[in-house]
PDB file of N, CA and C in Angstrom:
ATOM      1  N   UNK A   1     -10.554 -46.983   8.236  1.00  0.00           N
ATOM      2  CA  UNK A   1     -10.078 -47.640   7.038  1.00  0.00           C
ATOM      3  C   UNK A   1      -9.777 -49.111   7.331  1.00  0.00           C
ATOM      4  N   UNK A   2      -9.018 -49.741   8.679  1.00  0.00           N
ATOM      5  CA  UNK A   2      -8.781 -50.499   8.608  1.00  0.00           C
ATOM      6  C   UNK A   2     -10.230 -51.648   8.782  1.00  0.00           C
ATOM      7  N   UNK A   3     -11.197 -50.741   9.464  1.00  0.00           N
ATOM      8  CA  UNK A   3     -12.434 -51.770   9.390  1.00  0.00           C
ATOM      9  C   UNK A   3     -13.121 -51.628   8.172  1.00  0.00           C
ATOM     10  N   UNK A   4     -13.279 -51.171   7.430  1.00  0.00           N
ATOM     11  CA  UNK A   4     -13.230 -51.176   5.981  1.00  0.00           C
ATOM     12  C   UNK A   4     -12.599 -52.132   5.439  1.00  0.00           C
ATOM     13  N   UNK A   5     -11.398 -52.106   5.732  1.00  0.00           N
ATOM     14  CA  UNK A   5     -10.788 -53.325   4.481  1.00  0.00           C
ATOM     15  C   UNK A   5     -10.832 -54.654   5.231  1.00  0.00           C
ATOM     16  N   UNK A   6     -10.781 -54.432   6.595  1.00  0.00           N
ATOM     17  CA  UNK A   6     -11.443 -56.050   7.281  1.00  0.00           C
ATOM     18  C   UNK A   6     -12.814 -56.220   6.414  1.00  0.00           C
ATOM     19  N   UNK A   7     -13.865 -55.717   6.891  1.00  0.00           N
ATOM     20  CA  UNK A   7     -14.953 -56.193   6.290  1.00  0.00           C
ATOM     21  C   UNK A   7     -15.078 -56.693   4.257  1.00  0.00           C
ATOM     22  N   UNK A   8     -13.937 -56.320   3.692  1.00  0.00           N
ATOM     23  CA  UNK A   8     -13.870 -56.829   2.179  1.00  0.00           C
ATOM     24  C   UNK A   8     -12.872 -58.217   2.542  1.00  0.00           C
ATOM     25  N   UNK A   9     -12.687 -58.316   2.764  1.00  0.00           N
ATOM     26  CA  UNK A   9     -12.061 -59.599   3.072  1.00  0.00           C
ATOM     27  C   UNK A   9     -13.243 -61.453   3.158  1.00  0.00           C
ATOM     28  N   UNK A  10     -12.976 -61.714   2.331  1.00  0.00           N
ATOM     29  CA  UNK A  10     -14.048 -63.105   2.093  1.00  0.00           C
ATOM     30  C   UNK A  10     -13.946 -63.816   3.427  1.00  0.00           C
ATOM     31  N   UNK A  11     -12.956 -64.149   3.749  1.00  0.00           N
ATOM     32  CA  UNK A  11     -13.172 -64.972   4.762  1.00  0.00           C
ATOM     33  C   UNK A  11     -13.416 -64.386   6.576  1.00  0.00           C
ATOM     34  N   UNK A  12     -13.699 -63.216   6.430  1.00  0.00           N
ATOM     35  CA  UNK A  12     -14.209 -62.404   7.587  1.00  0.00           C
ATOM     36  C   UNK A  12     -15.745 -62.328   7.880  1.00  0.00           C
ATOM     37  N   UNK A  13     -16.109 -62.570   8.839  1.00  0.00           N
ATOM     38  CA  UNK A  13     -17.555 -63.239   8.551  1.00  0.00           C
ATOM     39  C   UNK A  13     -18.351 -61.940   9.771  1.00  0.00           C
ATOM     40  N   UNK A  14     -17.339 -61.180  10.481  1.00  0.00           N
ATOM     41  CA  UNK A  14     -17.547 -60.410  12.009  1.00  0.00           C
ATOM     42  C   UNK A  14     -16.117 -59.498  12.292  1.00  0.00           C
ATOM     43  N   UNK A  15     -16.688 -58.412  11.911  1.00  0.00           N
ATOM     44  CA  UNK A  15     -15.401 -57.348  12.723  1.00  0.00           C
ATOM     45  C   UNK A  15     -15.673 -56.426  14.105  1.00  0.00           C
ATOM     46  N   UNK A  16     -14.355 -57.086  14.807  1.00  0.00           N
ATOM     47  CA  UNK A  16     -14.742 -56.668  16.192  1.00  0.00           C
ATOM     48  C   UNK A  16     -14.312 -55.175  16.558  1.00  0.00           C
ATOM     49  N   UNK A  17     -15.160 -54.364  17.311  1.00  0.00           N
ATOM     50  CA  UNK A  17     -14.655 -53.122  18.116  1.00  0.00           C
ATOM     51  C   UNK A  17     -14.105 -52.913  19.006  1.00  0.00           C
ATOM     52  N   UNK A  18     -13.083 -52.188  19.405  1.00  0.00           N
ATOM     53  CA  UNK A  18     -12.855 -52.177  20.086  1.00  0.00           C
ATOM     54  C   UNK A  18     -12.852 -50.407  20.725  1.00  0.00           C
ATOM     55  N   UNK A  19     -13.005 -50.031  21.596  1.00  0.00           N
ATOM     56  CA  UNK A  19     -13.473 -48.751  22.213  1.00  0.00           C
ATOM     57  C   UNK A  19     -13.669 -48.033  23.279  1.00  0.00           C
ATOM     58  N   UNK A  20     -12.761 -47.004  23.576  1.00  0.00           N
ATOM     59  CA  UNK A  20     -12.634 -46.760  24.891  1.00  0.00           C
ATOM     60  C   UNK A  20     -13.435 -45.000  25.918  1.00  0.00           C
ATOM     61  N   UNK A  21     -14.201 -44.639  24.580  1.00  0.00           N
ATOM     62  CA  UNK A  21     -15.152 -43.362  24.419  1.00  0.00           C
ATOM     63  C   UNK A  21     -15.893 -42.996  23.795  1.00  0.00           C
ATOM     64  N   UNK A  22     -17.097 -42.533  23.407  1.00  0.00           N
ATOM     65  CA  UNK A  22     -18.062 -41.989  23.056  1.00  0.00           C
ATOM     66  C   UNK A  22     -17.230 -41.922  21.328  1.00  0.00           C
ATOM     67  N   UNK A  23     -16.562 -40.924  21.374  1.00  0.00           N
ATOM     68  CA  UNK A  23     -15.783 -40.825  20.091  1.00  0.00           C
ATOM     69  C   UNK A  23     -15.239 -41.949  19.360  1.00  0.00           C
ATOM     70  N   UNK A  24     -14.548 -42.904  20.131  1.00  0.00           N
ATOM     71  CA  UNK A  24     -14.338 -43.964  19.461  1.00  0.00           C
ATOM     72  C   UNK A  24     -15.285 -44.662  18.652  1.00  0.00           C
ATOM     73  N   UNK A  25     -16.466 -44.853  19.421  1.00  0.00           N
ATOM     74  CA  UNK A  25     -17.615 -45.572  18.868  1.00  0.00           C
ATOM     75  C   UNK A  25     -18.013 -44.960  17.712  1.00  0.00           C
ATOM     76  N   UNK A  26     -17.942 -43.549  18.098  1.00  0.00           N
ATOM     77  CA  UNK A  26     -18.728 -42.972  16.583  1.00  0.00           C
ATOM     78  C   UNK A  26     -17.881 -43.062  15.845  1.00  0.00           C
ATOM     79  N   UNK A  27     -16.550 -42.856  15.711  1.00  0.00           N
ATOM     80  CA  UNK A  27     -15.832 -43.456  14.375  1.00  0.00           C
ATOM     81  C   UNK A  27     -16.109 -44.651  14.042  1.00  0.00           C
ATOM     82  N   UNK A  28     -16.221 -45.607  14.659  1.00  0.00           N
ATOM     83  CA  UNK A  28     -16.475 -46.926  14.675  1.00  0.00           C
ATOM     84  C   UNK A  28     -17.580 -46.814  13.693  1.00  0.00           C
ATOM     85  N   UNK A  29     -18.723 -46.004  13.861  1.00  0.00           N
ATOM     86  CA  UNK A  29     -19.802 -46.514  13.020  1.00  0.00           C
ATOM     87  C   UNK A  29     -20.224 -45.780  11.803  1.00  0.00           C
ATOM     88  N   UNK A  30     -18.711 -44.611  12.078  1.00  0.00           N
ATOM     89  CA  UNK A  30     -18.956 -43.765  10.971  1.00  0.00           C
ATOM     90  C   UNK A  30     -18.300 -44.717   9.752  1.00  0.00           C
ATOM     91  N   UNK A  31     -17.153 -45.449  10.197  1.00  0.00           N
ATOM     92  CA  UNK A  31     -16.095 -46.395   9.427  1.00  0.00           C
ATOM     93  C   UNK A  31     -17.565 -47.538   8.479  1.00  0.00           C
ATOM     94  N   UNK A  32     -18.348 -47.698   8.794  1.00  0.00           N
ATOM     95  CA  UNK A  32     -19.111 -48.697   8.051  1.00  0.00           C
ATOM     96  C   UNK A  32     -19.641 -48.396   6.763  1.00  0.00           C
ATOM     97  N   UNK A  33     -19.191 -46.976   6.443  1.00  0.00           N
ATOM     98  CA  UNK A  33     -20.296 -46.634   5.653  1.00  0.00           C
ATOM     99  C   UNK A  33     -19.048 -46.319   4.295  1.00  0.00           C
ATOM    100  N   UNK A  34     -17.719 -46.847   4.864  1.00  0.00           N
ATOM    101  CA  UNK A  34     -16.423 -46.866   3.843  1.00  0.00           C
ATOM    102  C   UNK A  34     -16.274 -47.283   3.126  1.00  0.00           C
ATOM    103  N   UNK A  35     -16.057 -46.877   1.718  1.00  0.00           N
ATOM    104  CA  UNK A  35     -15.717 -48.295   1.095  1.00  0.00           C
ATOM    105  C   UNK A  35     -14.423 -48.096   0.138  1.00  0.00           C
ATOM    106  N   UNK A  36     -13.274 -49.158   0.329  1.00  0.00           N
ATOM    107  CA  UNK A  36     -12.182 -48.553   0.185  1.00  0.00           C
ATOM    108  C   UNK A  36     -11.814 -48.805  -1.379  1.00  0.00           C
ATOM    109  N   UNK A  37     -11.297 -47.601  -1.884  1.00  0.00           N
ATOM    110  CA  UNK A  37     -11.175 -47.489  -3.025  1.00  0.00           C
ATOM    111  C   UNK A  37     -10.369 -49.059  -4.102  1.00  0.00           C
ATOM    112  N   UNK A  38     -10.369 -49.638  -5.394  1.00  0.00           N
ATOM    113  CA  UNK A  38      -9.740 -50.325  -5.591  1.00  0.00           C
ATOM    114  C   UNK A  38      -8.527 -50.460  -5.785  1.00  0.00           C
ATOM    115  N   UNK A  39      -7.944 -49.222  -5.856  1.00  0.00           N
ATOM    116  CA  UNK A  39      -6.652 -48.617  -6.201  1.00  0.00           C
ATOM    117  C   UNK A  39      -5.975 -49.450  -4.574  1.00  0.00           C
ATOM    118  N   UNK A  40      -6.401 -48.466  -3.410  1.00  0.00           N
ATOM    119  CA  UNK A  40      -6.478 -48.744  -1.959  1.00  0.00           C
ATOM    120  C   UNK A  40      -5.966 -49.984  -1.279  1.00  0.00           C
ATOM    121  N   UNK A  41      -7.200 -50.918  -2.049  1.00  0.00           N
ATOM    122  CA  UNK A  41      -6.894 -52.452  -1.898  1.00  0.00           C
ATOM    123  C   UNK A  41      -5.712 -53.401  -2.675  1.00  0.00           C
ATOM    124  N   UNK A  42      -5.635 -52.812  -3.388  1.00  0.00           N
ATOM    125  CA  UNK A  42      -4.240 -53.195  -4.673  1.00  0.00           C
ATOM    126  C   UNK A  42      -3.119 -52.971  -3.784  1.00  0.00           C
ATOM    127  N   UNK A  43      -3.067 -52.040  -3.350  1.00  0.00           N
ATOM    128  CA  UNK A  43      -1.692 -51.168  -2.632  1.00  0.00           C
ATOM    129  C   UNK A  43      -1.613 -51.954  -1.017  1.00  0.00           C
ATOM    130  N   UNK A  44      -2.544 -52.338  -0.506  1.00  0.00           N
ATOM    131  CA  UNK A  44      -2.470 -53.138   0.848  1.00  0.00           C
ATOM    132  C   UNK A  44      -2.163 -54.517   0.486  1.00  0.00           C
ATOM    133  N   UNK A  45      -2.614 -55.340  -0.597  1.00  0.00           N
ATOM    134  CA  UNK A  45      -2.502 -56.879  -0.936  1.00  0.00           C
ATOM    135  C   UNK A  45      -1.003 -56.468  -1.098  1.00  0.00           C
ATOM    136  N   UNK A  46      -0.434 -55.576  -2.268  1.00  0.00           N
ATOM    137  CA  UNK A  46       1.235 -55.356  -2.567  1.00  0.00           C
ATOM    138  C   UNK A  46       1.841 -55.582  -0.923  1.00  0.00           C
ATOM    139  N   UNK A  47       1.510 -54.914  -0.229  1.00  0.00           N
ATOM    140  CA  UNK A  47       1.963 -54.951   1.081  1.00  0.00           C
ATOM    141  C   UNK A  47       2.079 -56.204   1.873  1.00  0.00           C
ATOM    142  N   UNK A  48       1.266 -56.650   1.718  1.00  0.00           N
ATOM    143  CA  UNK A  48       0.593 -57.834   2.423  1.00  0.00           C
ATOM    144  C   UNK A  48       1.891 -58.867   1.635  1.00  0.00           C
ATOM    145  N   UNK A  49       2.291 -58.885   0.933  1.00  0.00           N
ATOM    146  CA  UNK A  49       2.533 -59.955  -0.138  1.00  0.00           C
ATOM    147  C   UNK A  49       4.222 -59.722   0.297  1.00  0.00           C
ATOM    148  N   UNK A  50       4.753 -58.256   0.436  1.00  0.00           N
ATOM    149  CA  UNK A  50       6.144 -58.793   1.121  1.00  0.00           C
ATOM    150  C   UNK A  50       5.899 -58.904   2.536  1.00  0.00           C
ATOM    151  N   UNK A  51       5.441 -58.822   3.408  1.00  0.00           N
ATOM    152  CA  UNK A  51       4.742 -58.632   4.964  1.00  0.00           C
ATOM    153  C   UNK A  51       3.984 -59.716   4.828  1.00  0.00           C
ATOM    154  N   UNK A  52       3.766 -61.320   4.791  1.00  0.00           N
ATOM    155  CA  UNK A  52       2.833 -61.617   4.854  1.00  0.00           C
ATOM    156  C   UNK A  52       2.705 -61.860   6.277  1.00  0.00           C
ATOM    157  N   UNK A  53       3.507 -61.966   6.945  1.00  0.00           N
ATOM    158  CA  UNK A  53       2.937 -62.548   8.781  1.00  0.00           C
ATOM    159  C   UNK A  53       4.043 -60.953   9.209  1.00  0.00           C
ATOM    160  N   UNK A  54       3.450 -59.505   9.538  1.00  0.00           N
ATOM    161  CA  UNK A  54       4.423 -59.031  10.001  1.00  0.00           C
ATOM    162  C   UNK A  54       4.610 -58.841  11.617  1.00  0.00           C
ATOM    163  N   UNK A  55       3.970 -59.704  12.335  1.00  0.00           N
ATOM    164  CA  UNK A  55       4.795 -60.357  13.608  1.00  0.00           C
ATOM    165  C   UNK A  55       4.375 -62.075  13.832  1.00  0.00           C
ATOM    166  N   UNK A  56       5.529 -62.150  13.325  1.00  0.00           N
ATOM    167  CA  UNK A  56       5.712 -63.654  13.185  1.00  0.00           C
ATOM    168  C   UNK A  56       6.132 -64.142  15.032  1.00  0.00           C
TER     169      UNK A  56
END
């Protein structure tokens, strides 16, 4: 999910992997084929908006 909503993001041009097994990867490439609901994205910007730097 979270590489999902990286990749909707305009100013993201490259999302990086990171991966430490066979399994990882395949989530990794199962994650591309996500696409996160609009409801989804509403509810993370809300978030985002009191959290905007949450480690400052």
């Amino acid at each position: 999910m979270a590489l999902a909503f990286a990749r909707t993001r305009w100013f993201t041009s490259s999302v990086l992997l990171g991966a430490t097994s066979v399994q990882q990867i395949q989530e990794n490439l199962d994650g591309a084929e996500v696409t996160p609901a609009a409801e989804v994205l509403e509810k993370i910007v809300a978030v985002h908006r009191v959290y905007p730097n949450p480690a400052p």
